[in-house]
C-alpha atoms as a PDB file:
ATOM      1  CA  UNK A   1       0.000   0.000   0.000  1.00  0.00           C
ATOM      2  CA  UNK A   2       1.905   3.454  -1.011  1.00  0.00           C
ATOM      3  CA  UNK A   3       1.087   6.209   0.880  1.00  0.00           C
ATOM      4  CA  UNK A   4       2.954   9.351   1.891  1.00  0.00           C
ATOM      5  CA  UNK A   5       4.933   9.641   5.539  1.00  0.00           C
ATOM      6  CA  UNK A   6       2.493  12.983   6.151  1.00  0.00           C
ATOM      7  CA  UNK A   7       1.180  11.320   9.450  1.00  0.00           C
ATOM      8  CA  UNK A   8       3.703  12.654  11.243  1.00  0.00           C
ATOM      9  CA  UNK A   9       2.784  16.407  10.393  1.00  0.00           C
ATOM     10  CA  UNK A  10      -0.729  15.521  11.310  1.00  0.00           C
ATOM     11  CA  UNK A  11      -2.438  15.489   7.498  1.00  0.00           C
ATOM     12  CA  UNK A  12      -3.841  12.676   5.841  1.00  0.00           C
ATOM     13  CA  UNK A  13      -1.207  10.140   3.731  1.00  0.00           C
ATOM     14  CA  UNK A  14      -1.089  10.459   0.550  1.00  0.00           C
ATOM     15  CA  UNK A  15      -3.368   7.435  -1.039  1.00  0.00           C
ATOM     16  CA  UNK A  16      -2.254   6.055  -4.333  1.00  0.00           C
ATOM     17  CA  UNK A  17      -5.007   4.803  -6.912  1.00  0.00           C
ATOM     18  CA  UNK A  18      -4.107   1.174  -6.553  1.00  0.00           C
ATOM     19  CA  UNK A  19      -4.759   1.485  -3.122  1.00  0.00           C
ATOM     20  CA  UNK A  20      -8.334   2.534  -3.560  1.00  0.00           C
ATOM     21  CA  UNK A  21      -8.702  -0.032  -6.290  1.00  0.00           C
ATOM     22  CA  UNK A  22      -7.553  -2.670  -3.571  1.00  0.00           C
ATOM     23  CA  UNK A  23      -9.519  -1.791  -0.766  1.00  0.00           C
ATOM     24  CA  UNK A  24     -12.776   0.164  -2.614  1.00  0.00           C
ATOM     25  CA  UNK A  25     -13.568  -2.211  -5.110  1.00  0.00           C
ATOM     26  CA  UNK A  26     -11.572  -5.449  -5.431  1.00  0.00           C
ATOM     27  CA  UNK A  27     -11.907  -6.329  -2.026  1.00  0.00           C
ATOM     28  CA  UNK A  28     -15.170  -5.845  -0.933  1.00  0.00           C
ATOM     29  CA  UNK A  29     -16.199  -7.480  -4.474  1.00  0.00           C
ATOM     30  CA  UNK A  30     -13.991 -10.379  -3.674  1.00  0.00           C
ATOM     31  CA  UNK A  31     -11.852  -9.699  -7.202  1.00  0.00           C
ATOM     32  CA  UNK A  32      -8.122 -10.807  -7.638  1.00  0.00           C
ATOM     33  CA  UNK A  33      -5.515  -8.831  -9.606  1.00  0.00           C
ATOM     34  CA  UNK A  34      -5.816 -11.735 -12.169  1.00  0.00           C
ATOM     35  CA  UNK A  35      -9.720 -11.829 -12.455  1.00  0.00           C
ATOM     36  CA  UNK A  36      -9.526  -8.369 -12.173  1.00  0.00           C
ATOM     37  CA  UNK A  37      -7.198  -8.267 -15.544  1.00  0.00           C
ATOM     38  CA  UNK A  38      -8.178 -11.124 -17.013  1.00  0.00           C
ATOM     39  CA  UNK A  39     -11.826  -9.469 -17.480  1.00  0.00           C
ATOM     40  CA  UNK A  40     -10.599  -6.241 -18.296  1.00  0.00           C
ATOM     41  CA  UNK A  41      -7.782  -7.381 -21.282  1.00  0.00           C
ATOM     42  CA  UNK A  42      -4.551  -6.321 -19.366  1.00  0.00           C
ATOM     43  CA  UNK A  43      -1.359  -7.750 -18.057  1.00  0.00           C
ATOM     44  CA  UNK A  44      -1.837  -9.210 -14.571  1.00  0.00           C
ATOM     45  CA  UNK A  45       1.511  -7.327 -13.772  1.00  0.00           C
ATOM     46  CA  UNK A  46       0.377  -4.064 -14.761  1.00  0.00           C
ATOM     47  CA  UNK A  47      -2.739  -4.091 -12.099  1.00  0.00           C
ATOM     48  CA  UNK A  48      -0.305  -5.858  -9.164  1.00  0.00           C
ATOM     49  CA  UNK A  49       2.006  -3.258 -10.186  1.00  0.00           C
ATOM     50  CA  UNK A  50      -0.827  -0.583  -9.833  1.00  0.00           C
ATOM     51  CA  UNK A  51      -2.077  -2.156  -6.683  1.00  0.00           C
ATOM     52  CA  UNK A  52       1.323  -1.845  -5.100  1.00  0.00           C
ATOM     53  CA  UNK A  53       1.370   1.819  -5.868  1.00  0.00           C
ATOM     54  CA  UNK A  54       4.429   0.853  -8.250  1.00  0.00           C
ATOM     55  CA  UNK A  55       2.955   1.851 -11.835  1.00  0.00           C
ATOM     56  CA  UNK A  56       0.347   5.050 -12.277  1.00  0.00           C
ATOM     57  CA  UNK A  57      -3.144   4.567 -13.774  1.00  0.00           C
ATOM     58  CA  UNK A  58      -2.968   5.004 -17.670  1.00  0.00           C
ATOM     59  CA  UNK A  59      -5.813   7.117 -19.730  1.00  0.00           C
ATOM     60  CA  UNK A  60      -6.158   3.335 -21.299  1.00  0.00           C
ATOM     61  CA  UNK A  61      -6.349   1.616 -17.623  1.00  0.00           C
ATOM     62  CA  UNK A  62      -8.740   4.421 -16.483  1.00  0.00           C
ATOM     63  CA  UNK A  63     -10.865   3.367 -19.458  1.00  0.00           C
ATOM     64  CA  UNK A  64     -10.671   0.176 -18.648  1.00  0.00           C
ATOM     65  CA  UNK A  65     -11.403   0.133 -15.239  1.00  0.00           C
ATOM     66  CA  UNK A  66     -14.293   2.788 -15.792  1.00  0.00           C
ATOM     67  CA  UNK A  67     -15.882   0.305 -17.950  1.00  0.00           C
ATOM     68  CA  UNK A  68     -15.727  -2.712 -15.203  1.00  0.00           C
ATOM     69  CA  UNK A  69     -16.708  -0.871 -12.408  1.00  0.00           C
ATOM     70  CA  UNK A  70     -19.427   1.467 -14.118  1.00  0.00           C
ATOM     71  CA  UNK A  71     -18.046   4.372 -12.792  1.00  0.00           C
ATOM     72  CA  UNK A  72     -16.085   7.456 -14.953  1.00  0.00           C
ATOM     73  CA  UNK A  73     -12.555   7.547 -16.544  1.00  0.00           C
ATOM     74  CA  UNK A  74     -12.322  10.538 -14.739  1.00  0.00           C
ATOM     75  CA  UNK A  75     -12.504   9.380 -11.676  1.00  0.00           C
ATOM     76  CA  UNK A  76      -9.599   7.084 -12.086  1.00  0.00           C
ATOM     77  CA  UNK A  77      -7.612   9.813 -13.772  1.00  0.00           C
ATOM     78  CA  UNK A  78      -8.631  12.144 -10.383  1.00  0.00           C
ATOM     79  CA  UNK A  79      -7.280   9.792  -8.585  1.00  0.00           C
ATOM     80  CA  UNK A  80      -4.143   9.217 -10.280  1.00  0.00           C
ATOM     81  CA  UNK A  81      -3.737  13.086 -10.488  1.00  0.00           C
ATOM     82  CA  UNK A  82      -4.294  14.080  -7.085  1.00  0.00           C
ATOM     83  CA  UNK A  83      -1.726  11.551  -6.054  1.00  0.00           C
ATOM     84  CA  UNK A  84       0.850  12.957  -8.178  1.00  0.00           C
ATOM     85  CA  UNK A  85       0.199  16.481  -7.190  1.00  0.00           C
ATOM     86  CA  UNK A  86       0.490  16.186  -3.480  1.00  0.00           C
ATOM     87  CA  UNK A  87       3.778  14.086  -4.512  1.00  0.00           C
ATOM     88  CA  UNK A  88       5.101  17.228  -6.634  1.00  0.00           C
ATOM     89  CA  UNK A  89       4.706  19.207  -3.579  1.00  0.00           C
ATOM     90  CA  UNK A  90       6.539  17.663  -1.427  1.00  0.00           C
ATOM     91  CA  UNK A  91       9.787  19.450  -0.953  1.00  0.00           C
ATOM     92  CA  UNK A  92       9.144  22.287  -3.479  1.00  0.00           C
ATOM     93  CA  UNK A  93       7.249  24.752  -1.141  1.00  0.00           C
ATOM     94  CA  UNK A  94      10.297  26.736  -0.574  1.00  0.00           C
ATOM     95  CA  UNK A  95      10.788  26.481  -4.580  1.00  0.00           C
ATOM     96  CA  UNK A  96       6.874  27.624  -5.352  1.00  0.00           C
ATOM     97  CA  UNK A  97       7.151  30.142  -2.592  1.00  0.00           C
ATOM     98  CA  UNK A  98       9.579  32.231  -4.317  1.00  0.00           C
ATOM     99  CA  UNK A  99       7.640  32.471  -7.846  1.00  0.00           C
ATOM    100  CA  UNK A 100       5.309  35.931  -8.405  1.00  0.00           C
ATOM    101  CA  UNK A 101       2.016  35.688  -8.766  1.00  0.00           C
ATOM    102  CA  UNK A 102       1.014  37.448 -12.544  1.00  0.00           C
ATOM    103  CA  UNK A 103      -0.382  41.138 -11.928  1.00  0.00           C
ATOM    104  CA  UNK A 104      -1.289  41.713 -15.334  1.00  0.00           C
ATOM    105  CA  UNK A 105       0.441  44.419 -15.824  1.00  0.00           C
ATOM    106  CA  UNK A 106       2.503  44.794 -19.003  1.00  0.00           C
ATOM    107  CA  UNK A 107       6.398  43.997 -19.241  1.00  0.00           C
END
């Protein structure tokens, strides 16, 4: 399960998409990785991998998955996107507090 150390600083971990595949949908459904890909026309490696918060979730996985599960593409792309973000940020808020915000104002 990947998530973020942020416990420490008293906000929530960071939850990867494979974890919320995992524990949202496979395992209350009682689905395995291989059913899971098997059904859906992918590599058994590439959900495990997903699962283990080792490989991101693809526009075509996304697809996929939104097609399984009935719910949207977007969703899993949220997901996926969210995750990254709060991963981007870690370490660069000394970085991003140094850059301007745009007045509008001609150069």
């Amino acid at each position: 399960m990947k998530t973020s150390s942020s416990r420490r600083s008293g906000k929530l971990p960071n939850i990867h998409p494979g974890t919320v595949l995992q524990e949202e949908f496979l395992l209350p459904m009682g689905i395995s990785a291989y059913r899971l890909a098997k059904d859906i026309g992918i590599p058994q490696t590439r959900v495990s991998q997903v699962i283990k918060g080792e490989r991101r979730v693809t526009a075509d996985t996304a697809l996929r998955l939104s097609k399984y599960f009935g719910n949207s593409a977007k969703f899993w792309l949220g997901l996926q996107n969210d995750f990254d973000l709060e991963e981007e940020l870690k370490g660069k808020s000394k970085e991003l507090a140094v850059i301007p915000q745009a007045t509008g104002k001609a150069a």
